[in-house]
C-alpha atoms as a PDB file:
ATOM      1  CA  UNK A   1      22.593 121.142  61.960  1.00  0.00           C
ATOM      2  CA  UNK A   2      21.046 117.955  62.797  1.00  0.00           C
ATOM      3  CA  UNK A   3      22.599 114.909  64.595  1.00  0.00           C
ATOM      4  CA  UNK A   4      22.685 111.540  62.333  1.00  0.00           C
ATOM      5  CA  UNK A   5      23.915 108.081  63.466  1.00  0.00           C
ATOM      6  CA  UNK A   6      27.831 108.384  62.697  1.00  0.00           C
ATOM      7  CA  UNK A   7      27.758 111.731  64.861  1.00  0.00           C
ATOM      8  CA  UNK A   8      27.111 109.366  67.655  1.00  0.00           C
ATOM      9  CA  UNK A   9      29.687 107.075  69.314  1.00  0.00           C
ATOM     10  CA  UNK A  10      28.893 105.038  72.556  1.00  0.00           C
ATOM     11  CA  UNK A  11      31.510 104.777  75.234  1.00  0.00           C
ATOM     12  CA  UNK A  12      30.379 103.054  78.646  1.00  0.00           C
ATOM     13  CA  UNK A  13      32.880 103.267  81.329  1.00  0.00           C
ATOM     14  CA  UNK A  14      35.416 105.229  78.820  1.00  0.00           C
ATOM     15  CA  UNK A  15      35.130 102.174  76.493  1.00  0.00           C
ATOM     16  CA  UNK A  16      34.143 102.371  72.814  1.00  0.00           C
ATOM     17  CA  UNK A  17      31.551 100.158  71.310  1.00  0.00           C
ATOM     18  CA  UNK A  18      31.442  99.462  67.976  1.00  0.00           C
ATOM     19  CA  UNK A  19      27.584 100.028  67.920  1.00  0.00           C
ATOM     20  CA  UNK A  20      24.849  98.982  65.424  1.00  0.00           C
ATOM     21  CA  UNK A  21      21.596 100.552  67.165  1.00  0.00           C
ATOM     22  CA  UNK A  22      21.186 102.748  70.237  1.00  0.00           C
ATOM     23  CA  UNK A  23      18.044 104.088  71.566  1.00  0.00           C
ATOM     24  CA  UNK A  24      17.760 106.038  75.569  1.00  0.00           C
ATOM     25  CA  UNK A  25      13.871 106.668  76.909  1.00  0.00           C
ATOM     26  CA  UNK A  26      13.716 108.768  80.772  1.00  0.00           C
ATOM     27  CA  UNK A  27      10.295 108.327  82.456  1.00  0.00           C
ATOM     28  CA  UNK A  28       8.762 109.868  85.320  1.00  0.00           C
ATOM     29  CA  UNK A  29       6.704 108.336  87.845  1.00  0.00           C
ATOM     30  CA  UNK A  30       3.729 110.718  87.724  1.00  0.00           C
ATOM     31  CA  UNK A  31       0.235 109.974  89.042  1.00  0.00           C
ATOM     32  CA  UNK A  32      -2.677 112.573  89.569  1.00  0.00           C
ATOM     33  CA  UNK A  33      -4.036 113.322  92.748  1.00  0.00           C
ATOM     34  CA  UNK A  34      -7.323 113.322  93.735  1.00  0.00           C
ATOM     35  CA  UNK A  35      -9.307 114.653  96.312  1.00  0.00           C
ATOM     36  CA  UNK A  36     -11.734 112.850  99.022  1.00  0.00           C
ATOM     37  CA  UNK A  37     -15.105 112.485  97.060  1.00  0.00           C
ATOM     38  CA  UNK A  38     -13.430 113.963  94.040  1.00  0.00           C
ATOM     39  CA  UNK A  39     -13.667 111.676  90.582  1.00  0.00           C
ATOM     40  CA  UNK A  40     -11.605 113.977  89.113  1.00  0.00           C
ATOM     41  CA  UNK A  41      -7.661 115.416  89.677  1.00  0.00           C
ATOM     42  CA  UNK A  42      -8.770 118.992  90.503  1.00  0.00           C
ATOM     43  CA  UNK A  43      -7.336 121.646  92.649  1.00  0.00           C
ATOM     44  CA  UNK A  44      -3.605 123.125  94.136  1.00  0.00           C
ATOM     45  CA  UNK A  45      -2.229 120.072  93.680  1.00  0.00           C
ATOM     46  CA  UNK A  46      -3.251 117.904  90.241  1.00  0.00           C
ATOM     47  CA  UNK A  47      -0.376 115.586  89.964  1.00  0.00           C
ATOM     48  CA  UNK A  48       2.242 114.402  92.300  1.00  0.00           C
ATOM     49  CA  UNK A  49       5.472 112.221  91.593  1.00  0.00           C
ATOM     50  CA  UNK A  50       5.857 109.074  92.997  1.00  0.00           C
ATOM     51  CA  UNK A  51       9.284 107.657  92.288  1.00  0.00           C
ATOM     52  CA  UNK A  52      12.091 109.499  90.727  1.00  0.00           C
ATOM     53  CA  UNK A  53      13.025 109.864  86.630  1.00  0.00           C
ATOM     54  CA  UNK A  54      14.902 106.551  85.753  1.00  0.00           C
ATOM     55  CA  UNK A  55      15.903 105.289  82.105  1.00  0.00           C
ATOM     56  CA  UNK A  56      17.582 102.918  79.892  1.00  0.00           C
ATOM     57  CA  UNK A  57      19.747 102.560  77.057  1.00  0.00           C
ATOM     58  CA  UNK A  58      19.443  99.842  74.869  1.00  0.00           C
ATOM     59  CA  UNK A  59      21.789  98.908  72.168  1.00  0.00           C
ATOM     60  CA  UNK A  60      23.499  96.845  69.958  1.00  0.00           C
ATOM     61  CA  UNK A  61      27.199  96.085  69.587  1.00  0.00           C
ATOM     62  CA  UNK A  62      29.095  94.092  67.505  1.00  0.00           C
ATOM     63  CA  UNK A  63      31.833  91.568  69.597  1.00  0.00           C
ATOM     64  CA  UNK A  64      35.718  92.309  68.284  1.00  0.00           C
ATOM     65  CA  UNK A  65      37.089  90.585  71.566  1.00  0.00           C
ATOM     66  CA  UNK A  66      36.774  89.712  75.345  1.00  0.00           C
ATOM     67  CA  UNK A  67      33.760  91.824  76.729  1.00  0.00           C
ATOM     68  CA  UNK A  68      33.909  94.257  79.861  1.00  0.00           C
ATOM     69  CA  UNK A  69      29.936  93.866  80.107  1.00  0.00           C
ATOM     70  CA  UNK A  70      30.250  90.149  80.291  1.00  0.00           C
ATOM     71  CA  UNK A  71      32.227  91.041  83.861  1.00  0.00           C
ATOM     72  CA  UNK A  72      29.124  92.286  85.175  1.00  0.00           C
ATOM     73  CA  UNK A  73      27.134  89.055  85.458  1.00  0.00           C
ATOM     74  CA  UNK A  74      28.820  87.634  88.700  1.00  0.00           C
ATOM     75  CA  UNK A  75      31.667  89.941  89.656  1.00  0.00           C
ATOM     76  CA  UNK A  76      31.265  94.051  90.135  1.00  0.00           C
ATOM     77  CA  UNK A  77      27.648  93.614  89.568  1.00  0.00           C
ATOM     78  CA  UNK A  78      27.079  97.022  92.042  1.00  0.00           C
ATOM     79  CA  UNK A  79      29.731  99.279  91.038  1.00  0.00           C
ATOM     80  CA  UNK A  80      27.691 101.793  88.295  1.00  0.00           C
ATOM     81  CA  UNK A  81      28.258 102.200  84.631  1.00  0.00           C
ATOM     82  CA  UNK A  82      28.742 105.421  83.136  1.00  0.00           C
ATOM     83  CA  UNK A  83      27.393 106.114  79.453  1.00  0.00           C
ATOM     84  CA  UNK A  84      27.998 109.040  76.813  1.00  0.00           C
ATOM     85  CA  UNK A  85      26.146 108.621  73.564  1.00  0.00           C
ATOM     86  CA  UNK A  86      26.640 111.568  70.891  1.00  0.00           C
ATOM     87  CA  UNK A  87      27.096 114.295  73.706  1.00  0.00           C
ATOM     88  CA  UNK A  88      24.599 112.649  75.863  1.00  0.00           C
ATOM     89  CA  UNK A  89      25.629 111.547  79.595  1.00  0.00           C
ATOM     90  CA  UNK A  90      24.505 109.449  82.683  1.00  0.00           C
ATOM     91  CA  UNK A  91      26.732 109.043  85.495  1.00  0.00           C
ATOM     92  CA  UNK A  92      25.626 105.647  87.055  1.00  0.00           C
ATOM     93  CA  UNK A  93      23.666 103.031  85.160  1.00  0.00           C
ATOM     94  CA  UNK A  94      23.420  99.371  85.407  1.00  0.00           C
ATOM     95  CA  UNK A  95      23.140  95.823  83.487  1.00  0.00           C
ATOM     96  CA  UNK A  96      19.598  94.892  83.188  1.00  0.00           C
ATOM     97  CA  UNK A  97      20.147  92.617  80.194  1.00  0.00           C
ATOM     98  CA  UNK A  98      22.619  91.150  78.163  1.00  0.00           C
ATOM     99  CA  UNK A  99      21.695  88.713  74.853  1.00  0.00           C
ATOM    100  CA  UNK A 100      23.792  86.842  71.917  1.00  0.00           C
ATOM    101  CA  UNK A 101      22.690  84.717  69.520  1.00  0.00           C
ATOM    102  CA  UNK A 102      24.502  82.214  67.094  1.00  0.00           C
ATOM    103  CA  UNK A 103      23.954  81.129  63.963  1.00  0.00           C
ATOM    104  CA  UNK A 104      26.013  79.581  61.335  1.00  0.00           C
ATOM    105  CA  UNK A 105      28.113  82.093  59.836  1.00  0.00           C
ATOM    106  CA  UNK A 106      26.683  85.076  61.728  1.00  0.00           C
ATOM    107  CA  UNK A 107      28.939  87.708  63.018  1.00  0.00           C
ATOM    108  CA  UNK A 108      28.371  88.251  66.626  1.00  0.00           C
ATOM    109  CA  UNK A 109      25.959  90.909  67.750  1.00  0.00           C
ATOM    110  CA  UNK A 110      25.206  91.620  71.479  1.00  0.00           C
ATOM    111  CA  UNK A 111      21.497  92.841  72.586  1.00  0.00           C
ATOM    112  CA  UNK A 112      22.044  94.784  75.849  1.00  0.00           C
ATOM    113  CA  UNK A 113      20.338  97.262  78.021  1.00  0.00           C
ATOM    114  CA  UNK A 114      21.468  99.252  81.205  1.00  0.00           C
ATOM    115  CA  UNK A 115      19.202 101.137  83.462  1.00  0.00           C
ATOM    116  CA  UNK A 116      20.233 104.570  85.107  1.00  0.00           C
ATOM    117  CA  UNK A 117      18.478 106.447  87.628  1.00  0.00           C
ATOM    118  CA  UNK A 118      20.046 110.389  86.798  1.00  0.00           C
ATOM    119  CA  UNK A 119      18.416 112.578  83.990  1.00  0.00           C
ATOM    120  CA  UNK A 120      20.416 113.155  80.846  1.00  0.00           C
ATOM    121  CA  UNK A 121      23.069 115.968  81.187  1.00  0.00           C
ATOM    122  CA  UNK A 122      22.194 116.988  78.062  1.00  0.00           C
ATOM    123  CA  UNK A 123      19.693 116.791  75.079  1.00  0.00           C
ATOM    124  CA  UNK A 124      19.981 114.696  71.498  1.00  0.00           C
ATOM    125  CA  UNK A 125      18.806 117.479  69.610  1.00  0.00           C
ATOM    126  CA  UNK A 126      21.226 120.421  68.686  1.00  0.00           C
ATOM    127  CA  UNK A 127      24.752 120.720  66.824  1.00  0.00           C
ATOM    128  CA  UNK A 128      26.667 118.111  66.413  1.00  0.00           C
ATOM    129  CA  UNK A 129      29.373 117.064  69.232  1.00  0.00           C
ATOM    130  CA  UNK A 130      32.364 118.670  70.363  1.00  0.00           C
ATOM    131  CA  UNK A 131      34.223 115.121  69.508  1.00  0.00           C
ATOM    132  CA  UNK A 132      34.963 114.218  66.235  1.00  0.00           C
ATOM    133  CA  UNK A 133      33.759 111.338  63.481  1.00  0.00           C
ATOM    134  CA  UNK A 134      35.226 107.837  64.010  1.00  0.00           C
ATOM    135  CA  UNK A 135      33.699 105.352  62.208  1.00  0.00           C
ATOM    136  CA  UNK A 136      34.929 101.715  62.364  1.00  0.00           C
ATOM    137  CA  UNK A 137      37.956 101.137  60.463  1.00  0.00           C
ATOM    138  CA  UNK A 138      37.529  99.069  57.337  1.00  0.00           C
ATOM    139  CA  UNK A 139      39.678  96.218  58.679  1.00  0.00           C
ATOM    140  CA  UNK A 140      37.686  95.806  62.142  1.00  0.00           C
ATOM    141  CA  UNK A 141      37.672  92.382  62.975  1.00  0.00           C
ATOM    142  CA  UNK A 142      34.375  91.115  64.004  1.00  0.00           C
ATOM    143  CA  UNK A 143      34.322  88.086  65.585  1.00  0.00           C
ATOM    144  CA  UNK A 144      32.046  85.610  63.975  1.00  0.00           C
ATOM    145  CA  UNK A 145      30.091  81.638  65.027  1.00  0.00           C
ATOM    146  CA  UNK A 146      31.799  80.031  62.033  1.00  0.00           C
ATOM    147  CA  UNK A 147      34.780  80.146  64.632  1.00  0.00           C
ATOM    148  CA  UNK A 148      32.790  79.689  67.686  1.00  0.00           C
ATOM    149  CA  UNK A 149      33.536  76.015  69.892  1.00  0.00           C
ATOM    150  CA  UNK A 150      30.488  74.726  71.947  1.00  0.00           C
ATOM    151  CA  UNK A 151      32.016  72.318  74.611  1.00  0.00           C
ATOM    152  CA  UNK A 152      29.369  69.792  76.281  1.00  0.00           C
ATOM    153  CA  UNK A 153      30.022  68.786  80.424  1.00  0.00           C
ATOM    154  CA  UNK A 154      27.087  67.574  80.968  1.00  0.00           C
ATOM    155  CA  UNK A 155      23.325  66.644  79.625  1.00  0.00           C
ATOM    156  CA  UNK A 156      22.831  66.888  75.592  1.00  0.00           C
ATOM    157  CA  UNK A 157      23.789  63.463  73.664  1.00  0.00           C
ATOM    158  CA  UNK A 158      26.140  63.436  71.261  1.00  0.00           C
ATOM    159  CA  UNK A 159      23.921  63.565  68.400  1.00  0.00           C
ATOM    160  CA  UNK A 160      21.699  66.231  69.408  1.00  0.00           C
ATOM    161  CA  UNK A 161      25.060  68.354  69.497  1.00  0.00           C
ATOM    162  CA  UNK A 162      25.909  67.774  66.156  1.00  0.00           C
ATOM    163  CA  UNK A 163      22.332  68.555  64.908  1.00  0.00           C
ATOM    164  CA  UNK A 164      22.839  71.995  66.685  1.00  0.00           C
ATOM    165  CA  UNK A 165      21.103  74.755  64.173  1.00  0.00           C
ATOM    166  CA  UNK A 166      21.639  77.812  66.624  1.00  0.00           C
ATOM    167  CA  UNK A 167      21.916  79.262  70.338  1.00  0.00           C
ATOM    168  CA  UNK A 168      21.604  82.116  72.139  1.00  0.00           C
ATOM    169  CA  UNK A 169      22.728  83.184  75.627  1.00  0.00           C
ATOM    170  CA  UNK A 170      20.900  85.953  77.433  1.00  0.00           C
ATOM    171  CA  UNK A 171      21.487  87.265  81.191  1.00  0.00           C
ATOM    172  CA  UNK A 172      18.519  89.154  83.549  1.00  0.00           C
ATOM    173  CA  UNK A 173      19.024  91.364  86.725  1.00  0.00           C
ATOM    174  CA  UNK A 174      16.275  92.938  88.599  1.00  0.00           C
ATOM    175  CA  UNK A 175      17.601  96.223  89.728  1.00  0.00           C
ATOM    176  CA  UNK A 176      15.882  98.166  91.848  1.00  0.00           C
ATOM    177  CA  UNK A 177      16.336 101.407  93.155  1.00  0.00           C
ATOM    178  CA  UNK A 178      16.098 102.616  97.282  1.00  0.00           C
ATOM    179  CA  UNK A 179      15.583 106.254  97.677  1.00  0.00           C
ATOM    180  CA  UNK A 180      15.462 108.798 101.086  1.00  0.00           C
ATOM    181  CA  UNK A 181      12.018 111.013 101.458  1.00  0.00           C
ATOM    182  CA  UNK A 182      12.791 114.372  99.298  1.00  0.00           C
ATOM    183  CA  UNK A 183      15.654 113.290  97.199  1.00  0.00           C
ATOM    184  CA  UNK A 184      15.188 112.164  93.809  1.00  0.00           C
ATOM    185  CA  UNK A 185      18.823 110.797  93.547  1.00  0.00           C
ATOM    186  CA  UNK A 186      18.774 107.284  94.730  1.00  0.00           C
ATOM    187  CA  UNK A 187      20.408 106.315  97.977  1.00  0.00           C
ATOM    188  CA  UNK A 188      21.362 103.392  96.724  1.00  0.00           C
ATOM    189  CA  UNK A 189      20.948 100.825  94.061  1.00  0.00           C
ATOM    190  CA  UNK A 190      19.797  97.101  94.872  1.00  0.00           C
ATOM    191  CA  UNK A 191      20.785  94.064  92.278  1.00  0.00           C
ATOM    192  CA  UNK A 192      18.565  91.354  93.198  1.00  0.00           C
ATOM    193  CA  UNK A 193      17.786  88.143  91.309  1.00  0.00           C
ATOM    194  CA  UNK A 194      19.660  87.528  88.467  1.00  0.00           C
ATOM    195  CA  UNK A 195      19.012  84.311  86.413  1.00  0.00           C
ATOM    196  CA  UNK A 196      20.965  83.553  82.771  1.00  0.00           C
ATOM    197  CA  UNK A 197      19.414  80.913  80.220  1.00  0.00           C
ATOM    198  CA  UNK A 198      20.284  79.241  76.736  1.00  0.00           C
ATOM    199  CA  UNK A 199      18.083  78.428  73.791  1.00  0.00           C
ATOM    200  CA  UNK A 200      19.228  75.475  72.024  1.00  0.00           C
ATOM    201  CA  UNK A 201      17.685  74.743  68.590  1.00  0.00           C
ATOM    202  CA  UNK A 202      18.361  71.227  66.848  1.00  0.00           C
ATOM    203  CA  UNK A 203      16.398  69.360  64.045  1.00  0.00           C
ATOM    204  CA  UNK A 204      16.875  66.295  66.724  1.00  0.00           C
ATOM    205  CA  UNK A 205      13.075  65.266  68.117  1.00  0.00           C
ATOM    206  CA  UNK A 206      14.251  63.151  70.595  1.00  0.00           C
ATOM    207  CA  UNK A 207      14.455  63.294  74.448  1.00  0.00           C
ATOM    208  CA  UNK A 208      12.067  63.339  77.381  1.00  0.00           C
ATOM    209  CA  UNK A 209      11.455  66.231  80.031  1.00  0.00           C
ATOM    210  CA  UNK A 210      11.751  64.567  83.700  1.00  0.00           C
ATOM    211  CA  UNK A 211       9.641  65.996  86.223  1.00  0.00           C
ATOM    212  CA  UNK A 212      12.895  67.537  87.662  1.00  0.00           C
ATOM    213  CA  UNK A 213      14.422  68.874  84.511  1.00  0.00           C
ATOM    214  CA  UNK A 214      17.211  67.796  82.763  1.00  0.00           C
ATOM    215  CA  UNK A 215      20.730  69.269  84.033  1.00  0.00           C
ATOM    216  CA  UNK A 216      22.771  70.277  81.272  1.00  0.00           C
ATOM    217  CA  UNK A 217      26.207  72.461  81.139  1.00  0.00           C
ATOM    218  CA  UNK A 218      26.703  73.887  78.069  1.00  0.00           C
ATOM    219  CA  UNK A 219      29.293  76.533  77.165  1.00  0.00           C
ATOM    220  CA  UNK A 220      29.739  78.784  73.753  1.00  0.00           C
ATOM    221  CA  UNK A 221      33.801  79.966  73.542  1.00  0.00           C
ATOM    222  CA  UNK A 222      33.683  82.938  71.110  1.00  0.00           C
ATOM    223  CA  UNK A 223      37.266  82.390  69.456  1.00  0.00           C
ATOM    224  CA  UNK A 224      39.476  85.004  67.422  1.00  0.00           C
ATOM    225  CA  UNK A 225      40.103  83.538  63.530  1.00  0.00           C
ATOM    226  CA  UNK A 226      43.218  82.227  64.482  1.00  0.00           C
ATOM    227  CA  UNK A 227      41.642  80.142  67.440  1.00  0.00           C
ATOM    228  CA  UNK A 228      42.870  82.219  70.626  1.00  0.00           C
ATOM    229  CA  UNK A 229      39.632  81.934  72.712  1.00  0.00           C
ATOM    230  CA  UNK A 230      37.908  86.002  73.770  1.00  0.00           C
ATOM    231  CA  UNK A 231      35.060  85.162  75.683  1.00  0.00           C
ATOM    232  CA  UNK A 232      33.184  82.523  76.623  1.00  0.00           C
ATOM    233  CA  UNK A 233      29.535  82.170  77.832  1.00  0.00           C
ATOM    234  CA  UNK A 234      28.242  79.118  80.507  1.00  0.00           C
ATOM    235  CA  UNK A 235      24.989  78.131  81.436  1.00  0.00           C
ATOM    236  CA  UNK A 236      25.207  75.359  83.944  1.00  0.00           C
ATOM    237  CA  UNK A 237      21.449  74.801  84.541  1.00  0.00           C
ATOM    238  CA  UNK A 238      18.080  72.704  83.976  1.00  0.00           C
ATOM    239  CA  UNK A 239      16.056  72.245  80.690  1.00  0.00           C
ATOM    240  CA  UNK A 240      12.810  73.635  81.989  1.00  0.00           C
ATOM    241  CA  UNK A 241      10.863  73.495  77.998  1.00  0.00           C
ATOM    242  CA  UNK A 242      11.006  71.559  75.417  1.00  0.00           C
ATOM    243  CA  UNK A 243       9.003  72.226  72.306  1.00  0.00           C
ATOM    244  CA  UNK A 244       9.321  70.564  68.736  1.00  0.00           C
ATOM    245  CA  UNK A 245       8.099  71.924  65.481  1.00  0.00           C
ATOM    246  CA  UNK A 246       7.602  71.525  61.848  1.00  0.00           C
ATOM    247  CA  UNK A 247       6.596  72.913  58.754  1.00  0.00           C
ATOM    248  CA  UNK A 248       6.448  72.285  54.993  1.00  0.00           C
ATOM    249  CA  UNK A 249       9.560  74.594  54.223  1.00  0.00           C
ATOM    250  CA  UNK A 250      11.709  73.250  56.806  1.00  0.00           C
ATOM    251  CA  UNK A 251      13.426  70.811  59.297  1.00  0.00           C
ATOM    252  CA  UNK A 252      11.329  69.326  62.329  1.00  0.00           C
ATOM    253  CA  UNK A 253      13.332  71.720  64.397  1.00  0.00           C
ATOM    254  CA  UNK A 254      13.487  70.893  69.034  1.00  0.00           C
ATOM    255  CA  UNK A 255      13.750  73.831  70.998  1.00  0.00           C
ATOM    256  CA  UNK A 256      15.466  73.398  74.406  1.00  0.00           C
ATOM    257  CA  UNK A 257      15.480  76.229  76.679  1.00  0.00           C
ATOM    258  CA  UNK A 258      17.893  75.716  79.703  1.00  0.00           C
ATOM    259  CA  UNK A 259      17.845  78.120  82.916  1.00  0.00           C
ATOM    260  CA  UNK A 260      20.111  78.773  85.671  1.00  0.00           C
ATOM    261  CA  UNK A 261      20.105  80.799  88.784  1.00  0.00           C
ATOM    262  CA  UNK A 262      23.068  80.240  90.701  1.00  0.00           C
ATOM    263  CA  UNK A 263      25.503  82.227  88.287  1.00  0.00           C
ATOM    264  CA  UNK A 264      28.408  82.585  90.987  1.00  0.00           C
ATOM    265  CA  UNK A 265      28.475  78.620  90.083  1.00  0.00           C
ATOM    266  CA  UNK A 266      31.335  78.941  87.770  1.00  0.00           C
END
C-alpha cells in the first residue's frame, strides 16, 4: 500500500495544521577528498563529511485562528519545534521562514519552512500510518482578507491606503547550527539575524524615495467573520524600493516594499 496526501497529517509541537502542501528534503555535507598532487578523489579515503545531515520542511497551511508559529518571531525563538508528517518525525527544528499574502477575497494561506538538524526517524515510503484519516471537517472556518483590517500609524497617505490592491508579510531567521568535533548532533543551535518585511501593492504612482527611506508602520489584523481579531501581523520599518508598473491589461500598479530589523520593537 502506498501513502497519498490525506494519509498524511502535520502536527508541529502536538498541534494540527490544516495543511495544503508539505514537502521534507535531508542533505549531507559531503565533499571528496583528494590527495597531495592527486586531480582526482582516489584512495582509503574518497569522500569525507563536512557538516552534519540537516533538513527542512516546507509547507502550506491554511489560517482558522491565532497562530502558535507567529510566537516564534520575537518570543521563544530558541526553544525547538518538533514535527510528525504521515509517520515521519524530527525532534528539534526551527522557523526559517514564515509568509502570507492578501488579496481581496482570498482565504488566508501561510508559506512556512522550519529547518531541523536530526535525520528522519522514519521513511515516507511503506504502509500507511498507525493513526487514522482526519480530513478537515466540512464546516472548517478559514479565515479570509475580505474580513481582514489594515490600520496605518505611520507613513502611507490616506489615498494610497485606499488604493491598496494586496500585501504580504513574510519573516527571515538565519539559523545556524554549532557542533563539537565527532558528533553529528548539534551542540547547539544559533538564531541570528532575523529581519520581517511587507509588500504593499497600490494602483497609486505617487510618492518619492528619500535618501533615508520612508518610515512607515503598517499592521494587517486577521479578524474572525464576526470581527473578534486572531492575529495580527506589524511591520514597523523603512520603504527601502519603490517600483511602478504598467501594462495594456491592467492598472499602473506601485510596489512598496518596507523592511524592518528590530522585531522586538513591538
Amino acid at each position: 500500500m502506498y501513502l497519498t496526501y490525506k494519509d498524511c497529517r502535520l502536527t508541529l509541537d502536538g498541534i494540527e495544521y490544516y495543511s495544503s502542501n508539505v514537502s521534507i528534503s535531508t542533505r549531507s555535507a559531503v565533499s571528496p577528498v583528494y590527495g597531495l598532487g592527486d586531480r582526482y578523489n582516489i584512495g582509503d579515503r574518497t569522500y569525507a563529511a563536512g557538516n552534519g545531515v540537516n533538513g527542512e520542511l516546507s509547507f502550506r497551511y491554511y489560517l482558522t485562528g491565532a497562530d502558535p508559529l507567529r510566537n516564534k518571531f520575537s518570543e521563544d525563538d530558541e526553544s525547538p519545534i518538533s514535527g510528525n508528517f504521515g509517520g515521519t518525525f524530527f525532534k528539534s527544528g526551527f522557523l526559517k521562514s514564515y509568509q502570507i499574502g492578501a488579496k481581496p477575497h482570498g482565504v488566508a494561506e501561510v508559506s512556512a519552512s522550519i529547518v531541523f538538524y536530526d535525520n528522519l526517524s522514519e521513511s515516507l515510503s511503506g504502509t500507511s500510518p498507525d493513526f487514522p484519516q482526519q480530513l478537515a471537517p466540512d464546516n472548517l472556518n478559514v479565515l479570509s482578507f475580505s474580513d481582514m483590517v489594515i490600520g496605518l500609524t505611520g507613513g502611507f497617505s490616506n489615498s494610497t491606503m485606499e488604493s491598496i490592491q494586496s500585501i504580504t508579510f513574510a519573516y527571515q531567521a538565519d539559523v545556524k547550527a554549532s557542533y563539537k568535533q565527532d558528533e553529528t548532533i548539534p551542540q547547539r543551535v544559533y538564531i541570528g539575524e532575523k529581519s520581517a518585511n511587507s509588500t504593499v501593492v497600490t494602483n497609486n504612482s505617487t510618492g518619492s524615495m528619500p535618501l533615508t527611506g520612508e518610515s512607515v508602520d503598517i499592521t494587517m489584523y486577521l479578524n474572525h467573520p464576526s470581527g473578534i481579531a486572531q492575529e495580527t501581523y506589524r511591520v514597523k520599518g523603512k520603504i527601502t524600493d519603490k517600483t511602478i508598473n504598467a501594462d495594456t491589461n491592467g492598472f499602473i500598479t506601485n510596489t512598496s516594499k518596507i523592511i524592518q530589523h528590530n522585531l522586538a520593537d513591538e
